[in-house]
Protein backbone atom coordinates (compact mmCIF):
# COMPACT_ATOMS: atom_id res chain seq x y z
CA UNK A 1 -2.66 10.49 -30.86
CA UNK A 2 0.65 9.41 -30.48
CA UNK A 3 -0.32 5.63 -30.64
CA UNK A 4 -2.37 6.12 -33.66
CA UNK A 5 0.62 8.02 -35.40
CA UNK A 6 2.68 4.98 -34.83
CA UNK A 7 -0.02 2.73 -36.05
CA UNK A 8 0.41 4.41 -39.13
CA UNK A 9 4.18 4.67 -39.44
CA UNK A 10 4.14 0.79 -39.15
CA UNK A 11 1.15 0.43 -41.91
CA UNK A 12 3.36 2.83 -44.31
CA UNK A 13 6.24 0.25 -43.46
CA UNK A 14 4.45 -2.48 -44.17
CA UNK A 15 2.92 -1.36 -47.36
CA UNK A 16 7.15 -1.28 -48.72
CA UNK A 17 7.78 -4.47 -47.61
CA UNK A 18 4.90 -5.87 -49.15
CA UNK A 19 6.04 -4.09 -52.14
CA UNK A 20 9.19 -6.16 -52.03
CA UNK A 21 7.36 -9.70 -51.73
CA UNK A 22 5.23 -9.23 -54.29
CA UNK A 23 8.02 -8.09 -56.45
CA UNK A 24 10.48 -10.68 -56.16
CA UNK A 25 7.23 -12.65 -57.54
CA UNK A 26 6.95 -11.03 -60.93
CA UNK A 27 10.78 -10.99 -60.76
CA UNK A 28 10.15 -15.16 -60.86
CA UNK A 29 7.64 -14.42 -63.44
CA UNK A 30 9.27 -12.32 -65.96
CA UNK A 31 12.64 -14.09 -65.25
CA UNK A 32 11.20 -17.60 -65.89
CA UNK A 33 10.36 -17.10 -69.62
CA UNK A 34 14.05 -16.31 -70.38
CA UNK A 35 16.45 -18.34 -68.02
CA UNK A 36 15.73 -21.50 -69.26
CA UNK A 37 17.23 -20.51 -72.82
CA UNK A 38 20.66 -21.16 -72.05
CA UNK A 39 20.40 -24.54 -69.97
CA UNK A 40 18.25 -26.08 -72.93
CA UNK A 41 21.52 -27.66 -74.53
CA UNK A 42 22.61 -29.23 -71.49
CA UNK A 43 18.53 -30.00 -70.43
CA UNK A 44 18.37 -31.25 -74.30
CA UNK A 45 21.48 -33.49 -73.96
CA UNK A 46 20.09 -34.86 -70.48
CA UNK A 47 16.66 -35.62 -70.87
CA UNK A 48 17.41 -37.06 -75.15
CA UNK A 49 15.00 -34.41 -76.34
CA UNK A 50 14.87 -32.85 -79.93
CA UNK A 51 15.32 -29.45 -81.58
CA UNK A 52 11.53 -29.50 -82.05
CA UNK A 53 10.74 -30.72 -78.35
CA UNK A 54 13.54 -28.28 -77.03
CA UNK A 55 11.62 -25.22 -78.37
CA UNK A 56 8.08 -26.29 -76.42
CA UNK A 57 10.22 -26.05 -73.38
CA UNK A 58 9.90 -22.64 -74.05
CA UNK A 59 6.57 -22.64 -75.59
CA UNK A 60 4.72 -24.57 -72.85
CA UNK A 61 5.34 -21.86 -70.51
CA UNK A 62 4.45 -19.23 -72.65
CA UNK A 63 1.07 -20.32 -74.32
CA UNK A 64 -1.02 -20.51 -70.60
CA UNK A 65 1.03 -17.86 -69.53
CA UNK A 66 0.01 -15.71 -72.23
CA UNK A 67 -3.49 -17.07 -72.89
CA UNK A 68 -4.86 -16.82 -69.45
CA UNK A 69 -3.87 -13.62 -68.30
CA UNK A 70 -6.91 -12.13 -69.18
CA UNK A 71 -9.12 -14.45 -66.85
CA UNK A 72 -6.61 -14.61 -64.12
CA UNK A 73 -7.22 -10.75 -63.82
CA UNK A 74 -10.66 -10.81 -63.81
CA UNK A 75 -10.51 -14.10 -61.30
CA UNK A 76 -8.60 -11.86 -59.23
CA UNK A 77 -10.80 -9.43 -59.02
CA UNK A 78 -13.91 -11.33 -58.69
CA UNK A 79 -12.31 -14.12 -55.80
CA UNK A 80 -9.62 -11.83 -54.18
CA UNK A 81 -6.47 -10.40 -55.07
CA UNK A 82 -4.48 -11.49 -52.44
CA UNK A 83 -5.96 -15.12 -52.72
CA UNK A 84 -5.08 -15.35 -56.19
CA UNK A 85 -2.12 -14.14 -55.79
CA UNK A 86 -1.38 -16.63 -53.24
CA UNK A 87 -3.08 -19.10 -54.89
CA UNK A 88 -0.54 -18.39 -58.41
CA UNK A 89 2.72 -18.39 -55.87
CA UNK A 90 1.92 -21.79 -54.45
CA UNK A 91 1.15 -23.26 -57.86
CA UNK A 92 4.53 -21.71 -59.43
CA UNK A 93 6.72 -23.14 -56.50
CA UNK A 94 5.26 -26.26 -56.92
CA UNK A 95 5.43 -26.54 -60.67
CA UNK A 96 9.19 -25.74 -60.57
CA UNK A 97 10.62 -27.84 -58.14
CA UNK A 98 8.58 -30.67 -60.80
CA UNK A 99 10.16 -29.46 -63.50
CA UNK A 100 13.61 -29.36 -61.55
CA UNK A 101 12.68 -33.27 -60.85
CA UNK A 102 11.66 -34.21 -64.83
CA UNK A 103 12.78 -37.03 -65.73
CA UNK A 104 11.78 -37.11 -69.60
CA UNK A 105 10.23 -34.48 -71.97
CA UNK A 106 6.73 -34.94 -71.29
CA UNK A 107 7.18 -34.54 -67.80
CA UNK A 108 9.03 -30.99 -68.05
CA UNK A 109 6.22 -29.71 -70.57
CA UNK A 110 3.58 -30.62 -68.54
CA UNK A 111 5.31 -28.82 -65.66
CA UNK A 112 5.76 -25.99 -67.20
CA UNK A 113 2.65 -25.37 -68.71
CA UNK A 114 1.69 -25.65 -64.68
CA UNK A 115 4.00 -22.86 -63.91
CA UNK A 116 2.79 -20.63 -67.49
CA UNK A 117 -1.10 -21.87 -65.68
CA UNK A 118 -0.13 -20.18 -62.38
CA UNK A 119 1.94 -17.15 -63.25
CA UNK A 120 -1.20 -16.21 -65.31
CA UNK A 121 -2.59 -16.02 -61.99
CA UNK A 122 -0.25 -14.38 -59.75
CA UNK A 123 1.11 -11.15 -61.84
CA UNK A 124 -2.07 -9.62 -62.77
CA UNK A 125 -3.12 -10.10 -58.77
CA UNK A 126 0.61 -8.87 -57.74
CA UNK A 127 0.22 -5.58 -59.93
CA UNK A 128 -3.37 -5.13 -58.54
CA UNK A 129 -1.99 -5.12 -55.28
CA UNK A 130 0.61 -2.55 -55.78
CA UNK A 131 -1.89 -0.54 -57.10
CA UNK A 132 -4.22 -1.02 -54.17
CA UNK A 133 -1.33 -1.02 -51.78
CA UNK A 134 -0.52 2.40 -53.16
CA UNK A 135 -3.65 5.31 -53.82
CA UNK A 136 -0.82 8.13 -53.54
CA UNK A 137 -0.24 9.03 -56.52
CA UNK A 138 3.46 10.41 -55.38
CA UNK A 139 3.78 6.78 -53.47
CA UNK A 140 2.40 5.35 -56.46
CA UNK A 141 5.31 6.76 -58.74
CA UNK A 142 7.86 5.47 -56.77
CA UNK A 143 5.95 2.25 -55.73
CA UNK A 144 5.16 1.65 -59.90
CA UNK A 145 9.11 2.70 -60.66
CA UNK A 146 10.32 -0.34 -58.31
CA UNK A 147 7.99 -2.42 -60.04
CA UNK A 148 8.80 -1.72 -63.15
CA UNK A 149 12.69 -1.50 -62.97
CA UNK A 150 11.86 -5.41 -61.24
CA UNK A 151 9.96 -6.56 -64.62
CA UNK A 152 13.10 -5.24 -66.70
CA UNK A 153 15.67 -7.00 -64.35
CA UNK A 154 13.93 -9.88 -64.52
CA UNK A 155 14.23 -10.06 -68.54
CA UNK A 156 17.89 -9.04 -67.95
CA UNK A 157 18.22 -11.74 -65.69
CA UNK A 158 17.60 -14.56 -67.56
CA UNK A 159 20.48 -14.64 -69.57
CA UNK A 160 22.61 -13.45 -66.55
CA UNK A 161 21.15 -16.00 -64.08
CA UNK A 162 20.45 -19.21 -66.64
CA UNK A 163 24.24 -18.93 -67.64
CA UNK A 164 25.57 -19.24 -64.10
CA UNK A 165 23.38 -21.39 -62.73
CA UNK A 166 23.53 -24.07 -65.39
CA UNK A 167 27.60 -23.45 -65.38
CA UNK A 168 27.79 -23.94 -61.80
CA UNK A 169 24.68 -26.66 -60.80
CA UNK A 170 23.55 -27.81 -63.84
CA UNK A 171 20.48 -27.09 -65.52
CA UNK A 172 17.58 -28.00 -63.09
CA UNK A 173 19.00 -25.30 -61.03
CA UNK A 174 17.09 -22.59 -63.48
CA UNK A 175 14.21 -24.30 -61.72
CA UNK A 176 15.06 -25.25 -58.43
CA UNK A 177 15.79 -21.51 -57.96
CA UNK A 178 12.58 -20.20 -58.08
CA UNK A 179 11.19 -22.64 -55.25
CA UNK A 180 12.78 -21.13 -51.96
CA UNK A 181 11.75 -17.37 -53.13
CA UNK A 182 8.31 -18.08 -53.23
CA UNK A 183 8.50 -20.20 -50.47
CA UNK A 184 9.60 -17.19 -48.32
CA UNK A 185 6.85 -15.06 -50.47
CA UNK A 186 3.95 -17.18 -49.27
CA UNK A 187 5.09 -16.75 -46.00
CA UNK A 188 5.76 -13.19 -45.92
CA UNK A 189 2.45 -11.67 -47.48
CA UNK A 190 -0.42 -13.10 -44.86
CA UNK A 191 2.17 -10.79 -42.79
CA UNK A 192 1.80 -7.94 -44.81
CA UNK A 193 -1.34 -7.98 -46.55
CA UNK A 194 -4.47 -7.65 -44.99
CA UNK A 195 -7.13 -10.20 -45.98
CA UNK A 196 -9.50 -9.61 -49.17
CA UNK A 197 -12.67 -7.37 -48.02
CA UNK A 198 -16.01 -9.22 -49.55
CA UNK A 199 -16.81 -6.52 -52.29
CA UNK A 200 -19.54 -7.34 -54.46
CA UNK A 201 -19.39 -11.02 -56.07
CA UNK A 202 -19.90 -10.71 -59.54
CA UNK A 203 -20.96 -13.35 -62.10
CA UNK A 204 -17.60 -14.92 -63.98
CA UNK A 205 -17.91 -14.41 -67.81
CA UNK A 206 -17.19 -17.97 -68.93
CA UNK A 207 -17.90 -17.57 -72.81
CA UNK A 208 -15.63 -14.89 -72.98
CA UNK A 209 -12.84 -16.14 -71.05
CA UNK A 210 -13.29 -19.36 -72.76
CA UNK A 211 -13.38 -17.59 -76.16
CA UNK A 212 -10.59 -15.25 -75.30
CA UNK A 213 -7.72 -17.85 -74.04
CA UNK A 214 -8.11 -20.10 -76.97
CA UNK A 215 -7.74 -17.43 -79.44
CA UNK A 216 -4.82 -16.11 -77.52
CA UNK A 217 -3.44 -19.71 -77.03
CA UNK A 218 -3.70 -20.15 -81.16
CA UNK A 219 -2.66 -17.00 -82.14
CA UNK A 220 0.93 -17.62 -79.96
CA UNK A 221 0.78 -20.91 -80.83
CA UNK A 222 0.60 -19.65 -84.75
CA UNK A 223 3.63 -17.18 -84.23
CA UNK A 224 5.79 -18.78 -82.24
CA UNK A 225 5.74 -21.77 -84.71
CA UNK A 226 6.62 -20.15 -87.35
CA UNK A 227 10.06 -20.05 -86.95
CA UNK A 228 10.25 -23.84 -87.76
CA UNK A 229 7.58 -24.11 -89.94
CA UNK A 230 7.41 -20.76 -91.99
CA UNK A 231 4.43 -18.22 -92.48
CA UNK A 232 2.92 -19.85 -94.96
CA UNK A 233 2.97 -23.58 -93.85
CA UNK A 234 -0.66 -25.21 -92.97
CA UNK A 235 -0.18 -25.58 -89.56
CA UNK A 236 0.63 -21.52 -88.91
CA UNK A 237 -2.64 -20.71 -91.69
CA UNK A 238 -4.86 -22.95 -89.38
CA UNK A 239 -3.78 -21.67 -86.13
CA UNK A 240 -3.96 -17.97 -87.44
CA UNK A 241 -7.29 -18.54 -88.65
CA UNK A 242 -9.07 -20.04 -85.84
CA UNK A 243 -7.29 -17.33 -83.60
CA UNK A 244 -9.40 -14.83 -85.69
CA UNK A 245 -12.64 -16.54 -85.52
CA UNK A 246 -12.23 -17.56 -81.66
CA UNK A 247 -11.48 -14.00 -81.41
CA UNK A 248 -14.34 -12.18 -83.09
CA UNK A 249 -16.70 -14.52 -81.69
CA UNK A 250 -14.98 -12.93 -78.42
CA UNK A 251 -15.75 -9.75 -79.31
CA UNK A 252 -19.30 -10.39 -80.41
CA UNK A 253 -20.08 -12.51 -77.42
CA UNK A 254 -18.58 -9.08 -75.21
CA UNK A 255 -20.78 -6.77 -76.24
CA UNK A 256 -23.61 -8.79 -75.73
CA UNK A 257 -22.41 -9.81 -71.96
CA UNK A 258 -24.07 -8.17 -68.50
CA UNK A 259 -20.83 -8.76 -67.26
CA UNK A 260 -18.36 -8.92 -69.71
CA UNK A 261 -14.95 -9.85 -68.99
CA UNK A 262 -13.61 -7.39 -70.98
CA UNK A 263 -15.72 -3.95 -70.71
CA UNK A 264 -14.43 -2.51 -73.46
CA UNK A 265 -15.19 1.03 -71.90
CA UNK A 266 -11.45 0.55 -70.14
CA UNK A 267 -10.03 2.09 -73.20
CA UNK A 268 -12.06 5.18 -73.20
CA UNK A 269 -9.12 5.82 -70.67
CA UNK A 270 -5.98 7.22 -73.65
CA UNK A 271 -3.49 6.55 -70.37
CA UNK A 272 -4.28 1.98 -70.38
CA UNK A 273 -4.77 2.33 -74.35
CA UNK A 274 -1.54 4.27 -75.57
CA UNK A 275 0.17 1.89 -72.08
CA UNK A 276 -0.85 -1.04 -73.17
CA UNK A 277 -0.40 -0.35 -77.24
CA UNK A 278 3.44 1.06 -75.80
CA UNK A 279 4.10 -2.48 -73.34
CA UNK A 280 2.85 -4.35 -76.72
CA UNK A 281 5.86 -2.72 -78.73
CA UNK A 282 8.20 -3.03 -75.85
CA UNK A 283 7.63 -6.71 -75.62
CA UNK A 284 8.83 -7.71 -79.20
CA UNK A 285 11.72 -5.31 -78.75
CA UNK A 286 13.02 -6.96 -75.57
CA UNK A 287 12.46 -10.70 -76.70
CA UNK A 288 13.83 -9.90 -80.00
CA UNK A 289 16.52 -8.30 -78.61
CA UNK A 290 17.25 -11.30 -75.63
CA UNK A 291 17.10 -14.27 -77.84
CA UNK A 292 19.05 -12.55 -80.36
CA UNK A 293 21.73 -11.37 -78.56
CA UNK A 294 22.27 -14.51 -76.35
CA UNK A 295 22.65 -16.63 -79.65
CA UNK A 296 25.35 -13.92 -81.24
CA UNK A 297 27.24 -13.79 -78.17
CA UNK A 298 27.01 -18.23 -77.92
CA UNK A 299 27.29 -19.16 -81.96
CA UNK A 300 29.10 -15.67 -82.93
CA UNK A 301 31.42 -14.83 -80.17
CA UNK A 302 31.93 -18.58 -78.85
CA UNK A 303 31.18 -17.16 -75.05
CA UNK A 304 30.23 -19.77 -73.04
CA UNK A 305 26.90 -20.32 -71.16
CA UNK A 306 28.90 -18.62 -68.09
CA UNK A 307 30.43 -15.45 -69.79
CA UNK A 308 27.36 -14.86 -71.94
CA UNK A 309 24.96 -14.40 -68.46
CA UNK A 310 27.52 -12.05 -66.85
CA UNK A 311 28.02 -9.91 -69.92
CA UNK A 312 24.12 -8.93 -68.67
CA UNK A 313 25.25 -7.58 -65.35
CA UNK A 314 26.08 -3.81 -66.88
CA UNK A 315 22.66 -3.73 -68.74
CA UNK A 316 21.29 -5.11 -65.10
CA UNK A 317 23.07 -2.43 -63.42
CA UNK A 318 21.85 0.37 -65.61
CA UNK A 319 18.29 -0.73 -65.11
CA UNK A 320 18.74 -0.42 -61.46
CA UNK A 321 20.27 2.50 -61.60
CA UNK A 322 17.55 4.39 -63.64
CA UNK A 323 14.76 3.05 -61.41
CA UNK A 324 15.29 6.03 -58.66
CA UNK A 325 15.57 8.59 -61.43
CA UNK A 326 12.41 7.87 -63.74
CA UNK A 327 9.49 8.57 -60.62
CA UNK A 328 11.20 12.09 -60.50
CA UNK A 329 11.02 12.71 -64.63
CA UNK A 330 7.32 11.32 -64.49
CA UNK A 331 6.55 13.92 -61.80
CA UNK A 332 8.71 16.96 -63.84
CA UNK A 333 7.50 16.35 -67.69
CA UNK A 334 4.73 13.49 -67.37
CA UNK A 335 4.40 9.88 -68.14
CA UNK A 336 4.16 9.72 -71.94
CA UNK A 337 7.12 11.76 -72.54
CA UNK A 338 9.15 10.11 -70.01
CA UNK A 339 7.89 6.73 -71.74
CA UNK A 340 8.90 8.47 -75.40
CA UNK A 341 12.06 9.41 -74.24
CA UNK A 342 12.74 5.99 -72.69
CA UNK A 343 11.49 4.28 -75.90
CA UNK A 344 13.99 6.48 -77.76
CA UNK A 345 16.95 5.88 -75.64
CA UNK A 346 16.08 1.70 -76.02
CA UNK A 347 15.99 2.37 -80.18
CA UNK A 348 19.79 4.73 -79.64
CA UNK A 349 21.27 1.88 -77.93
CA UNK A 350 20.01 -0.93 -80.01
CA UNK A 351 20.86 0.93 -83.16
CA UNK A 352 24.36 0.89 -81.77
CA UNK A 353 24.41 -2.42 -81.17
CA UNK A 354 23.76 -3.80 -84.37
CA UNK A 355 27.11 -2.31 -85.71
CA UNK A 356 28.61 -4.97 -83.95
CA UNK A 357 30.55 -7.26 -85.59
CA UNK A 358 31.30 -10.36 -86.24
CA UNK A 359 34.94 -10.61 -83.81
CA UNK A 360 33.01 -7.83 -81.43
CA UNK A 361 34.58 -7.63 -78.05
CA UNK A 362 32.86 -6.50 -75.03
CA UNK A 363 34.84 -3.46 -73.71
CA UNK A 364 34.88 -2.36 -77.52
CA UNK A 365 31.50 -3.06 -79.41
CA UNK A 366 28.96 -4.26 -76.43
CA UNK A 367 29.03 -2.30 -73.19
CA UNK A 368 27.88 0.91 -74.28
CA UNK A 369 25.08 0.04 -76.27
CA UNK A 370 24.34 -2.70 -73.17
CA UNK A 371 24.25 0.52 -70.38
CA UNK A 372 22.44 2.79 -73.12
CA UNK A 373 19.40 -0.36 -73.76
CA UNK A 374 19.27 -1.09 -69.47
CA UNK A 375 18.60 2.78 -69.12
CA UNK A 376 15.95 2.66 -72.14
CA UNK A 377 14.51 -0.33 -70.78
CA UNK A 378 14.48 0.83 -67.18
CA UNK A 379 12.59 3.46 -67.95
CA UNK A 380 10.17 2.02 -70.71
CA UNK A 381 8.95 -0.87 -67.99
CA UNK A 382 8.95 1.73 -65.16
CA UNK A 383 6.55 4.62 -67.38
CA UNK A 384 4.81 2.14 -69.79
CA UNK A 385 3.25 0.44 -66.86
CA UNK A 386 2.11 3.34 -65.02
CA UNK A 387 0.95 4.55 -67.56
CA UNK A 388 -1.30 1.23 -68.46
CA UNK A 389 -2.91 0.75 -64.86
CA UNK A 390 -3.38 4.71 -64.74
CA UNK A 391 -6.65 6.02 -63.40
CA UNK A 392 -8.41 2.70 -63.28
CA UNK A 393 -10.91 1.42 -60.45
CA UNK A 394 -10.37 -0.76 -57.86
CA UNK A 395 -12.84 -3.31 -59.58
CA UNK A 396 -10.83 -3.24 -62.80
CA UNK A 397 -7.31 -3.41 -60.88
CA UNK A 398 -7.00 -7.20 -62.14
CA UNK A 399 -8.02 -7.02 -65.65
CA UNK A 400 -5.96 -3.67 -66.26
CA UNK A 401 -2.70 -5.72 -64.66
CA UNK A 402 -3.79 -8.71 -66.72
CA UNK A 403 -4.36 -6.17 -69.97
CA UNK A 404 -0.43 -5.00 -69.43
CA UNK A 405 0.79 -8.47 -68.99
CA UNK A 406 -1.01 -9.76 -71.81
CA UNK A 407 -0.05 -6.65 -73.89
CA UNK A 408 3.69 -7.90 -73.01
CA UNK A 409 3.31 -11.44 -73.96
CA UNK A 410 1.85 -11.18 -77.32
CA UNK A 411 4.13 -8.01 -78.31
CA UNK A 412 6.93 -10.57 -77.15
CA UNK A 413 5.55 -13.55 -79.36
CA UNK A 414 4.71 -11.40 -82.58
CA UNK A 415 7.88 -9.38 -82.05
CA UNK A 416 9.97 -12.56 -81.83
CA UNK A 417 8.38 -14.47 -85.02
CA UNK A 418 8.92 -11.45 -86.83
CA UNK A 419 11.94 -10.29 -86.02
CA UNK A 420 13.14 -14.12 -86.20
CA UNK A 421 11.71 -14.25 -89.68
CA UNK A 422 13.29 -11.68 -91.33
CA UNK A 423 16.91 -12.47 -89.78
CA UNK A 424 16.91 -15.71 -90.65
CA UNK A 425 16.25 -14.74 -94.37
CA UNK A 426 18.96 -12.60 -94.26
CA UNK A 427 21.44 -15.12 -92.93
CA UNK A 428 20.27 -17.40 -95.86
CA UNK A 429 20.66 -14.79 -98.27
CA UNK A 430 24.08 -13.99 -96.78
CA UNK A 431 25.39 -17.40 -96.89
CA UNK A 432 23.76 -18.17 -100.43
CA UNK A 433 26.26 -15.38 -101.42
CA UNK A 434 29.10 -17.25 -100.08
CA UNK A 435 29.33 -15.32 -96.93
CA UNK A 436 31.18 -16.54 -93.69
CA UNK A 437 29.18 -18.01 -91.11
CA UNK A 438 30.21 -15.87 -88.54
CA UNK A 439 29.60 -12.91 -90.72
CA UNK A 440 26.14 -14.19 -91.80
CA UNK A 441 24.85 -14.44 -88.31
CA UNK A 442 25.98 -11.21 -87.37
CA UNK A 443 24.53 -9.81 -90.30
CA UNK A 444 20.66 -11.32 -89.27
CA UNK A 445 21.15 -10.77 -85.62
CA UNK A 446 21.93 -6.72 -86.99
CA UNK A 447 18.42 -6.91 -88.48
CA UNK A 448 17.13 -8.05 -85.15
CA UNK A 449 18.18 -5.33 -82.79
CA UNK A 450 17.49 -2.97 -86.22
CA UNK A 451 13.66 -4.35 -86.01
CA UNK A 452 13.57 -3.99 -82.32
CA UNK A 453 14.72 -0.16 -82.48
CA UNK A 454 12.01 0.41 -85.03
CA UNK A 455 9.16 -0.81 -82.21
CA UNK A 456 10.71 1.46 -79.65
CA UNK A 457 10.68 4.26 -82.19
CA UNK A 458 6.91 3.52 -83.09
CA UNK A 459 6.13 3.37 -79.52
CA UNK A 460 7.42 6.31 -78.72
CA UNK A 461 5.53 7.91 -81.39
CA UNK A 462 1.96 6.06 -80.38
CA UNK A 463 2.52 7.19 -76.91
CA UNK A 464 2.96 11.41 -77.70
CA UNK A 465 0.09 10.55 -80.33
CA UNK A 466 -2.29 8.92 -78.38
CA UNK A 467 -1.93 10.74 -74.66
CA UNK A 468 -1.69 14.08 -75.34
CA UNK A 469 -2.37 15.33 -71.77
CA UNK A 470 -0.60 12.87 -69.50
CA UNK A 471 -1.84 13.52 -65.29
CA UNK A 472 0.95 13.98 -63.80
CA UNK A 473 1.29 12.29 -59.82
CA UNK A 474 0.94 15.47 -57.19
């Protein structure tokens, strides 16, 4: 008796820690498509690479990040969750310490579409864990919370982190870093996490994946070119378009599938459809809001790459403050109006911040709002993804965590061309007036956290909409 109780104290033990190493791997994950902004002048200057070359730095990661979410859920599922997940740690730790070596453009991109490749595998296996790792639905809460409050840190992060490391070690350091955590991942989890049981070996759904990933891969490809190129240009029209058809023929080649890689019968479930529609919304707020405000702080305020990453640590701080707090509002009012009101505190504080102007100090015009949006966020990540992989099975744990990370990615990509868009008409309308520079910017980069308030407000309003009866944990 007394043995056995122990046996089970240590399992309960474990199951936290292994919380923790799978953790700091979406931290790598979410943090990697954001800390490389502020090294790319130094990277650019380095390595002789152009505007137009600089911005696939970016985009190389996110197009097979993005794109093959999908299948590296439903791989996960079908092989193993801890084996892909493995599999994704090894391959991101690898890819980084190549790009950390590059020693000319094409060599970084490839590396980096290496690391999008295998972080496409790892977080939908990592969140399928958790989910495993965690059947309580009160252990759930709090294991989901951490989770969540990690994912929002991690976006936080990259300004915070990319400034100090490329201040202090130049910029290969934004990669180097991510090469001794999941070293010390890979050999934590065989520790922690019991080996895959052999569950029943379905057949992989190759059309559809195929179909799928290249119609995600175009339409990010479409949107995230179109701040160079415009809306209207050929090369945007011709991506958009074959995203449609490759799309379509997704759906068409779905519903005729025995085993589909997307059973569409996932969002009979109002919980993963009004998550995933809310984690859609919340990804072009937060990019929107990340690349905006690191550019008004750098070409605005004239911070440098150092200053404008530890302006991030009271936004940081809030989010890890809120993380204990939101498992105990999901358990007194529900998820979907914790999510609402979390949605609605992001809009308050972005609102604010787009008052800022153009000689804004930090005390003054950017700490308040930055608390106010790490609280929002906090709680948005924490309730928006419990609320996604909510009441799913096992067999589906994969492609629900890829569903939520996909939701992210493309919310992030849409949100950012739009959002993009629309300031930079404004700053060319501004300065066509004969408007100051300075005051230009700030007047586009105002439209930007404007645009990102109105997601969070529509999300919050899709969420109360669509889940009308939220389960609350027990």
């Amino acid at each position: 008796m007394v043995q056995s109780a122990i046996a089970n104290s240590r399992a309960v033990s474990l199951r936290w820690w292994a919380l923790i190493a799978l953790a700091f791997a979406q931290f790598l994950v979410v943090l990697d498509a954001s800390i490389v902004n502020i090294a790319l002048p130094s990277l650019g200057s380095e390595l002789h690479l152009s505007t137009t070359t600089l911005s696939w730095v970016i985009t190389a990661y996110v197009l097979p990040f993005g794109g093959l979410l999908l299948f590296g859920g439903r791989l996960s599922d079908r092989f193993g969750h801890r084996r892909l997940f493995m599999t994704g740690v090894a391959g991101f730790a690898l890819a980084s310490a190549a790009a950390g070596m590059a020693n000319s453009g094409a060599w970084l991109l490839m590396a980096r579409a290496i690391q999008g490749a295998s972080a496409a595998l790892l977080a939908p296996a990592a969140l399928a864990l958790v989910t495993k790792l965690f059947a309580d639905p009160k252990d759930r809460a709090k294991a989901l919370g951490i989770w969540g409050a990690v994912a929002g840190i991690g976006s936080a992060a990259g300004v915070l982190l990319g400034g100090v490391l490329t201040a202090s070690l130049g910029w290969s350091a934004v990669f180097y870093v991510n090469v001794p955590v999941a070293a010390l991942v890979l050999v934590a989890v065989p520790f922690l996490i019991a080996k895959d049981s052999l569950g029943e070996r379905l057949s992989l759904d190759i059309s559809g994946s195929a179909t799928v990933t290249a119609g995600i891969v175009a339409l990010v490809a479409a949107l995230f070119g179109t701040e160079r190129v415009g809306w209207t240009a050929p090369q945007t029209l011709i991506l958009a378009g074959l995203a449609v058809v490759l799309l379509g023929l997704f759906l068409f080649l779905e519903k005729r599938a025995s085993n589909p890689l997307m059973p569409f019968g996932i969002f009979r479930n109002k919980s993963v459809t009004g998550g995933n529609l809310a984690m859609f919304l919340i990804g072009g707020a937060t990019t929107g809001l990340f690349f905006a405000l690191s550019v008004y702080m750098q070409q605005v305020l004239h911070y440098d790459a150092l200053k404008a990453g530890l302006t991030q640590l009271p936004l940081a701080g809030a989010l890890v403050a809120i993380a204990g707090v939101v498992p105990a509002a999901i358990k007194a009012i529900g998820t979907s109006k914790t999510l609402a009101a979390s949605l609605l505190l992001l809009a308050a504080g972005l609102i604010w911040l787009s008052f800022s102007p153009s000689d804004a100090t930090f005390a003054a015009n950017l700490l308040g709002p930055s608390i106010l949006i790490g609280v929002g966020l906090g709680g948005a990540f924490i309730s928006g993804t419990e609320l996604a992989v909510h009441g799913v099975a096992d067999g589906e744990a994969g492609l629900a965590s890829g569903l939520v990370n996909t939701s992210q990615q493309i919310g992030g990509a849409i949100g950012l061309a739009v959002l993009t868009t629309a300031a930079s008409g404004r700053i060319d309308r501004l300065m066509g007036r004969g408007v100051a520079e300075a005051q230009a910017l700030t007047g586009g980069f105002s439209w930007v956290f404007l645009g990102a308030a109105a997601f969070s407000i529509i999300g919050a309003i899709v969420v109360l909409a669509i889940v009308r009866k939220p389960r609350l944990p027990k």
